[in-house]
N, C-alpha and C. Protein backbone atom coordinates (compact mmCIF):
# COMPACT_ATOMS: atom_id res chain seq x y z
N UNK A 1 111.67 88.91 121.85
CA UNK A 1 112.89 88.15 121.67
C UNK A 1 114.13 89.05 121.86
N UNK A 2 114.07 90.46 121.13
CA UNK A 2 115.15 91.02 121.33
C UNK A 2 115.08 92.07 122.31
N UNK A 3 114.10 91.80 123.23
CA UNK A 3 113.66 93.03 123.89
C UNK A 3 112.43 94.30 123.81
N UNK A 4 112.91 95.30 124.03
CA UNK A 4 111.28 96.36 123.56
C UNK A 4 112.06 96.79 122.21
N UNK A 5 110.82 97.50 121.85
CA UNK A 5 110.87 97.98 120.20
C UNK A 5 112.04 98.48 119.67
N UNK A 6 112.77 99.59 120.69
CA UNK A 6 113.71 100.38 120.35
C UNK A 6 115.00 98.99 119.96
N UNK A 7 115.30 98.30 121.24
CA UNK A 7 116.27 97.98 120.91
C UNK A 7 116.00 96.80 119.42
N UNK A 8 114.93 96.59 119.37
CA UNK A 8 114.76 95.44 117.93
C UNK A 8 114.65 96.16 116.82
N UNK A 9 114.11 97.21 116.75
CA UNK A 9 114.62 98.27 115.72
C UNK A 9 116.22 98.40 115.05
N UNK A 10 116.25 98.99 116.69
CA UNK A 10 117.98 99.26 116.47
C UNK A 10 119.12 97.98 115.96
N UNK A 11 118.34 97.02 116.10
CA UNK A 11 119.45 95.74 115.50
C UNK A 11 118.85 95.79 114.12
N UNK A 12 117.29 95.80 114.07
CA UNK A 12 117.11 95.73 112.70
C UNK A 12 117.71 96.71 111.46
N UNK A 13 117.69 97.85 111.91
CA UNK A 13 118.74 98.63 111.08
C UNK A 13 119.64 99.04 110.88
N UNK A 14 120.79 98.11 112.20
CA UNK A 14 122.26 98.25 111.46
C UNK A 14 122.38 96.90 110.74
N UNK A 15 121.21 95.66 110.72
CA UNK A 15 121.29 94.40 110.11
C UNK A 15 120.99 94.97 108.76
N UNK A 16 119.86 95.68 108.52
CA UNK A 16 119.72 96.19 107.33
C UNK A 16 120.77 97.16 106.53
N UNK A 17 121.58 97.55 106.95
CA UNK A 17 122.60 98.99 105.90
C UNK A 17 123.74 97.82 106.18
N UNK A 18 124.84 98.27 105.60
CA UNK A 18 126.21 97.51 105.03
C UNK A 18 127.23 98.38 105.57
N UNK A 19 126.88 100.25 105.73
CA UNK A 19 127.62 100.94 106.53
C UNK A 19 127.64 100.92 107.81
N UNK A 20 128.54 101.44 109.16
CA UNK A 20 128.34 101.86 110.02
C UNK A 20 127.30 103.14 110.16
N UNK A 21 126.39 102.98 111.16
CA UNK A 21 125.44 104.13 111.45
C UNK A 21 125.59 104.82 113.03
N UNK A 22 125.82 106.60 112.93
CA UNK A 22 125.58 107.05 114.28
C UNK A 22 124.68 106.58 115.11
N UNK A 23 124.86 106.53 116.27
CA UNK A 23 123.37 106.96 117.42
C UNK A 23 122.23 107.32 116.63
N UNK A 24 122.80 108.68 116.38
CA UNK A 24 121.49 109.70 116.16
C UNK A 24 121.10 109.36 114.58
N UNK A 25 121.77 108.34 114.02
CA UNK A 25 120.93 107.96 112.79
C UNK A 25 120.02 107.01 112.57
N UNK A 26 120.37 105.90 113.78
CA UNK A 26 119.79 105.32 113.88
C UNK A 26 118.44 105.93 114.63
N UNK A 27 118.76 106.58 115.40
CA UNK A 27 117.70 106.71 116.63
C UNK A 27 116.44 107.73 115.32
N UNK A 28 116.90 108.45 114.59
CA UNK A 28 115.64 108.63 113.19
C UNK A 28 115.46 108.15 112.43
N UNK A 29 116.09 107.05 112.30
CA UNK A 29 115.54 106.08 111.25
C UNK A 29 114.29 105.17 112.15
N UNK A 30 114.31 104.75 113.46
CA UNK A 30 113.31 104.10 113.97
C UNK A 30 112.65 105.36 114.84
N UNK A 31 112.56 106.76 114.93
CA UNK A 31 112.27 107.58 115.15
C UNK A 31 112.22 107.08 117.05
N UNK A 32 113.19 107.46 117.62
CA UNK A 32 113.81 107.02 118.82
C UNK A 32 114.46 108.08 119.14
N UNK A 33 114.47 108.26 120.55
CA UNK A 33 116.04 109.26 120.91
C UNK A 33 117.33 108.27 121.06
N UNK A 34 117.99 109.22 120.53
CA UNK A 34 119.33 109.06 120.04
C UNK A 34 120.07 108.61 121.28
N UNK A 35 120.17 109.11 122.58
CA UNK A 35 120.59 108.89 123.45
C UNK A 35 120.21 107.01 124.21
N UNK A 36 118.62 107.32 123.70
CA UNK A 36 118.16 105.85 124.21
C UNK A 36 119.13 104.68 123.64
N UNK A 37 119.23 105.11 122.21
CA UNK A 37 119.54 104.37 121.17
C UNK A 37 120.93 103.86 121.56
N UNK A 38 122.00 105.18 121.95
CA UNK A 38 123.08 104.55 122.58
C UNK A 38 123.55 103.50 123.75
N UNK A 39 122.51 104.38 124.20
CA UNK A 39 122.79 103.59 125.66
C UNK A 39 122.27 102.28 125.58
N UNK A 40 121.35 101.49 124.43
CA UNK A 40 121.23 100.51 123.76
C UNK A 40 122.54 99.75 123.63
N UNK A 41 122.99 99.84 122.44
CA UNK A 41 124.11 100.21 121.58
C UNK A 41 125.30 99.50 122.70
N UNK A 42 125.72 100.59 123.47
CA UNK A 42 126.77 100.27 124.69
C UNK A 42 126.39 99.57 125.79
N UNK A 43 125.02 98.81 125.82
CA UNK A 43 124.70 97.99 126.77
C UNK A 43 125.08 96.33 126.16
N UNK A 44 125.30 96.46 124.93
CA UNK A 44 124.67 95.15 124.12
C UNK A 44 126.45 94.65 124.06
N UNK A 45 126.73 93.08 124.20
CA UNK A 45 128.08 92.48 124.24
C UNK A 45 128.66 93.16 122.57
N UNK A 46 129.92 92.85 123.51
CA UNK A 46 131.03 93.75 122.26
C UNK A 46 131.02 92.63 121.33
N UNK A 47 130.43 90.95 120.78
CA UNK A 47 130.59 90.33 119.74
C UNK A 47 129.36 90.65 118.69
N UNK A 48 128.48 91.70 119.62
CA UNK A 48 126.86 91.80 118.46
C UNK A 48 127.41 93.01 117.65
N UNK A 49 127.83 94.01 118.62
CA UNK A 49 128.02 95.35 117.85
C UNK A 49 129.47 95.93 118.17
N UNK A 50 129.70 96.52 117.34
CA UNK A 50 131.23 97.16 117.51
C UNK A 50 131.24 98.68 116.91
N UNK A 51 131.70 99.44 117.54
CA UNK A 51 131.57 101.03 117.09
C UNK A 51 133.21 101.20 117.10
N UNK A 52 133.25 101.67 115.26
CA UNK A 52 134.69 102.15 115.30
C UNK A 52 134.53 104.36 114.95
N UNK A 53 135.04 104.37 114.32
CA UNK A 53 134.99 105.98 113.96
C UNK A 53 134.06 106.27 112.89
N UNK A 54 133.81 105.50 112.16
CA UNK A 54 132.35 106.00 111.32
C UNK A 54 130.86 105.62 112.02
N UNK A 55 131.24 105.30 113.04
CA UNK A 55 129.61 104.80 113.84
C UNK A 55 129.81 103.45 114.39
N UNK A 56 128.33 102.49 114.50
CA UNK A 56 128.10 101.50 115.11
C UNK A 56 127.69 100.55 114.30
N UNK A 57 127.89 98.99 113.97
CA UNK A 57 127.70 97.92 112.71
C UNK A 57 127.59 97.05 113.40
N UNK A 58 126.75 95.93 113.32
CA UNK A 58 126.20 94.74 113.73
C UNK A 58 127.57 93.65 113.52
N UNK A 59 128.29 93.31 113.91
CA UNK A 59 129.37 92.56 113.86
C UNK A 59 129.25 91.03 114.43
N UNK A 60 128.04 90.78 114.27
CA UNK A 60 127.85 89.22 114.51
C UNK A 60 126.78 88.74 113.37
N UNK A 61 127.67 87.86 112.55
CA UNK A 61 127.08 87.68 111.07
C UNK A 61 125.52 86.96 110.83
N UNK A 62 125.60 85.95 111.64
CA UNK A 62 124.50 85.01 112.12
C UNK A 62 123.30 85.99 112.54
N UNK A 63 123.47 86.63 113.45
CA UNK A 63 122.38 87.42 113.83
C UNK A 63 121.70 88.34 112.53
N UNK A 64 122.50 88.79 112.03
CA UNK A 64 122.43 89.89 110.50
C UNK A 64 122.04 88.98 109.56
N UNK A 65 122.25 87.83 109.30
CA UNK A 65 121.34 87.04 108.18
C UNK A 65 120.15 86.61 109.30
N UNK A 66 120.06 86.73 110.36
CA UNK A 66 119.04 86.01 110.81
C UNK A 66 117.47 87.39 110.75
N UNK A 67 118.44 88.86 110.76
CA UNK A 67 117.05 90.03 111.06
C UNK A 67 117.15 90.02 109.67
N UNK A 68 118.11 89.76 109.05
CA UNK A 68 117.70 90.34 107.33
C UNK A 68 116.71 89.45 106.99
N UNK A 69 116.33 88.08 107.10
CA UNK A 69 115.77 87.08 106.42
C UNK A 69 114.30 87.39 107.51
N UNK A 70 114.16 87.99 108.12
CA UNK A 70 112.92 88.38 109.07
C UNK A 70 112.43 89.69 108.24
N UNK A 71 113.50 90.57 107.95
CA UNK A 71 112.63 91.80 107.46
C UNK A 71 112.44 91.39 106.02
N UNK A 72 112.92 90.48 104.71
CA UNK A 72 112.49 90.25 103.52
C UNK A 72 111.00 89.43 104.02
N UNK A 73 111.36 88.39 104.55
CA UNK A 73 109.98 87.67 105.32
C UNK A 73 108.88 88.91 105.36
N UNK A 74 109.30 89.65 106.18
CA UNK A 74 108.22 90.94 106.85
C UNK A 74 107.93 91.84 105.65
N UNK A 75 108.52 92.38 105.00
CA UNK A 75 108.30 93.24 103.65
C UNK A 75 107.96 92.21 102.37
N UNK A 76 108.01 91.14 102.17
CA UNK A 76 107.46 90.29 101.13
C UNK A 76 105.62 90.47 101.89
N UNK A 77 105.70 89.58 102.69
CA UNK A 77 103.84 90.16 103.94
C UNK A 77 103.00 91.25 103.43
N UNK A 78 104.16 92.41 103.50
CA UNK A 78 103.30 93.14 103.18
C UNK A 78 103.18 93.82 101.49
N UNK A 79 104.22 93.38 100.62
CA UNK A 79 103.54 93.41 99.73
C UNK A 79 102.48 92.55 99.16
N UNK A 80 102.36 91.48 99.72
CA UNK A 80 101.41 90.33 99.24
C UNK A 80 100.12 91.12 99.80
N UNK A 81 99.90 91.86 100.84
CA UNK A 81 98.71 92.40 101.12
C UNK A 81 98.05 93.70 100.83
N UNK A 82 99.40 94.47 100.14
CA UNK A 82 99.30 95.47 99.30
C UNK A 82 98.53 95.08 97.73
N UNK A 83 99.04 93.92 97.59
CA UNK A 83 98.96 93.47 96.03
C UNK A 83 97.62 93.24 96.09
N UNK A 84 96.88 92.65 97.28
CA UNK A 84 95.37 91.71 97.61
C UNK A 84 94.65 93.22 97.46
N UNK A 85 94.64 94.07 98.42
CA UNK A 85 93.92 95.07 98.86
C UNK A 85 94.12 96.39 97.15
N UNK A 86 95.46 96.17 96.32
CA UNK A 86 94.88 96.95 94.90
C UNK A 86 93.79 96.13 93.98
N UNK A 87 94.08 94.76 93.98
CA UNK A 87 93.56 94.00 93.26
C UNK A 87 91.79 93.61 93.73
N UNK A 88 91.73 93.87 95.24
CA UNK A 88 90.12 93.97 95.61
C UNK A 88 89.64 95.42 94.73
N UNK A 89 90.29 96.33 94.69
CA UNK A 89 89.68 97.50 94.31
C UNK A 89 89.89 97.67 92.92
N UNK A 90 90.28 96.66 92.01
CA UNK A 90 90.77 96.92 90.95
C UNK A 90 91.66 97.41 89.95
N UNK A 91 92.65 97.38 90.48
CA UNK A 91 93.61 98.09 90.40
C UNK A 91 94.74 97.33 90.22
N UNK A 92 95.85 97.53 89.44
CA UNK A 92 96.57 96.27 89.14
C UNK A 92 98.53 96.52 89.80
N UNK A 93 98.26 95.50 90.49
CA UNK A 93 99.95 95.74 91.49
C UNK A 93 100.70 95.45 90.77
N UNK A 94 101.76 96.43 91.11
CA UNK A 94 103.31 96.40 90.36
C UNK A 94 103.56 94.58 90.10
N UNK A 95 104.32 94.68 89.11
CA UNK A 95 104.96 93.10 89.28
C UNK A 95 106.34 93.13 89.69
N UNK A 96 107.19 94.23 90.06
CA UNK A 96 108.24 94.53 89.57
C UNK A 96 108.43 95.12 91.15
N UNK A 97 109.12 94.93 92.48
CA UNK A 97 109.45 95.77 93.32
C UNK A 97 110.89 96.17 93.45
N UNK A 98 110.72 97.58 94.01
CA UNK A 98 112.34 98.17 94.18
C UNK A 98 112.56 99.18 95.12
């Protein structure tokens, strides 16, 4: 949908932080080169993303509730299968995540 990994990464984690993020922070947070990451970044229309002097921020709101509500979706998944796989072995899952 959004393309190859890098660039769905790269939306997913300026959808995820509230700050602006460098290139090169992003590009280790999805463990990417930094350069790829830009040239991402500066390929993508100026209403998704906007880079002022502290970095680069997802500036299209719709899209940012749309990856945020994909990655709680995606990280709820996998705690439900975290919780299955302590509880096969006996073991008793947090009730409490943070």
């Amino acid at each position: 949908m959004f393309g190859g990994r890098v660039r769905a990464e790269t939306l997913e984690t300026l959808a995820a932080t509230s700050k602006p993020l460098s290139a090169y922070h992003v590009g280790k947070a999805i463990n990417a080169q930094p350069i790829q990451v830009l040239t991402i970044l500066k390929s993508l229309e100026p209403g998704i993303v906007r880079h002022t002097q502290d970095g680069w921020f997802l500036s299209n709101e719709l899209l940012r509730q749309f990856l945020r509500q994909e990655l709680s979706s995606r990280e709820a998944g996998w705690r439900s299968e975290k919780d299955e796989i302590l509880t096969r072995h006996r073991l008793r899952p947090r009730l409490r995540y943070g």
